[in-house]
Protein backbone atom coordinates (compact mmCIF):
# COMPACT_ATOMS: atom_id res chain seq x y z
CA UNK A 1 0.69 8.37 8.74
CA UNK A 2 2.58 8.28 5.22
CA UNK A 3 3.71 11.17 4.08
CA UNK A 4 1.76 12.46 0.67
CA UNK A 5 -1.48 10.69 2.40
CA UNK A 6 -0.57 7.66 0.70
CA UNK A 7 -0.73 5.34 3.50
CA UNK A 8 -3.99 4.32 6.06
CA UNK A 9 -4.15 2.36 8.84
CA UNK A 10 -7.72 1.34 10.10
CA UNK A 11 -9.11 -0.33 12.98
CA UNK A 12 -11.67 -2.92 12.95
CA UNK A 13 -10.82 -4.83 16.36
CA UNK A 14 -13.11 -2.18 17.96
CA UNK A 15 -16.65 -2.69 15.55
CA UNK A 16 -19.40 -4.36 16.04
CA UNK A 17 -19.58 -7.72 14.55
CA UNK A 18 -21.65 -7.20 11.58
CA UNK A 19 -19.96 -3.66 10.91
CA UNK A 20 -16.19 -5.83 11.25
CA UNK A 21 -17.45 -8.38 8.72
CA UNK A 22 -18.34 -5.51 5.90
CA UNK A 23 -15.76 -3.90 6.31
CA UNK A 24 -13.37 -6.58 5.27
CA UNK A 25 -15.30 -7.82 2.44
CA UNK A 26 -15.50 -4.49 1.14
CA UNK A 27 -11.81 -4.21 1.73
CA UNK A 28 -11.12 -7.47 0.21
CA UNK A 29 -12.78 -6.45 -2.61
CA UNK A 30 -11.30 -3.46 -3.31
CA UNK A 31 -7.87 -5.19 -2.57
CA UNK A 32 -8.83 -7.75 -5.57
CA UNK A 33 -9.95 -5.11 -7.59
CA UNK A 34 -6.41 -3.42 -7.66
CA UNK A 35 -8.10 -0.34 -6.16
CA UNK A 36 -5.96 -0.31 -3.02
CA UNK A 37 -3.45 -2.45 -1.41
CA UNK A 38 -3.07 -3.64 2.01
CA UNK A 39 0.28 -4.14 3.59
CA UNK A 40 1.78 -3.99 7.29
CA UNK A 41 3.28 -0.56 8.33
CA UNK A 42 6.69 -1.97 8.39
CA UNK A 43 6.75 -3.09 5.11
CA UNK A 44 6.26 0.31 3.82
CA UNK A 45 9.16 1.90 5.27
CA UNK A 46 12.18 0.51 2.62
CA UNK A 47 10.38 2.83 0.15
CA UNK A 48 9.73 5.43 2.49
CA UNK A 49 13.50 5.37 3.61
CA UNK A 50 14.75 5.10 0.02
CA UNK A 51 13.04 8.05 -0.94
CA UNK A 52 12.90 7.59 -4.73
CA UNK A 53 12.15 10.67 -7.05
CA UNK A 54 11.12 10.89 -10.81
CA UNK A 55 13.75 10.46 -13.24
CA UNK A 56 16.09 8.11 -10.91
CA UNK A 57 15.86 4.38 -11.42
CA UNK A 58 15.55 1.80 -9.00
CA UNK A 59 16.74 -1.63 -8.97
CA UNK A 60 14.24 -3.44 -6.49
CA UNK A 61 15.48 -6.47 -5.32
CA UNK A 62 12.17 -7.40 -2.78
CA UNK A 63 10.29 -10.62 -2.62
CA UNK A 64 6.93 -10.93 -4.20
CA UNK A 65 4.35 -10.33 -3.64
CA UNK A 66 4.84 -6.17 -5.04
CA UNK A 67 3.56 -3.92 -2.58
CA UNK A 68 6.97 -2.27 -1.89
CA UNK A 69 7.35 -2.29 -5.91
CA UNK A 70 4.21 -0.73 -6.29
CA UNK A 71 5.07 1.97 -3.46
CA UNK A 72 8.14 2.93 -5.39
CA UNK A 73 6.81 2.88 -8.90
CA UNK A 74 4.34 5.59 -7.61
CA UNK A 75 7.48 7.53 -5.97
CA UNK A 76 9.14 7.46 -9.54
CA UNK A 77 5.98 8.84 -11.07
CA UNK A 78 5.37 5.71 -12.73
CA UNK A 79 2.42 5.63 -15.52
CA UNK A 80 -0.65 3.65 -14.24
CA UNK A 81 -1.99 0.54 -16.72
């Protein structure tokens, strides 16, 4: 629903069980891994909103844990580590 593709939404509440249960390790995993990151729908929309290009800076003044950092980071074109 993000534009760019750069946000998912998925739901589990309608697998079975055992299907549920692999599906959030694996996405717990790949959450600890750095590979994605998970964050509510509404949390996403300051960056969204802000609309932050490459070459203008940013002075993000959001709590902790990052996600919305991380969101506009990649908007400014930000080098990945």
């Amino acid at each position: 629903w993000l534009p760019g593709g750069n946000g998912w939404e998925l739901e589990l509440d309608g697998l079975e069980p055992e299907l549920q249960k692999e599906a959030k390790r694996v996405l717990h995993e790949a959450a600890g891994s750095g590979l994605l990151c998970r964050q509510e729908a509404v949390s996403m929309l300051p960056a969204l909103v802000l609309a932050a290009r490459p070459g203008e800076r940013v002075l993000d003044l959001c709590a902790s844990p990052g996600s919305k950092t991380m969101q506009l980071l990649e908007a400014l074109g930000a080098p990945y580590f």
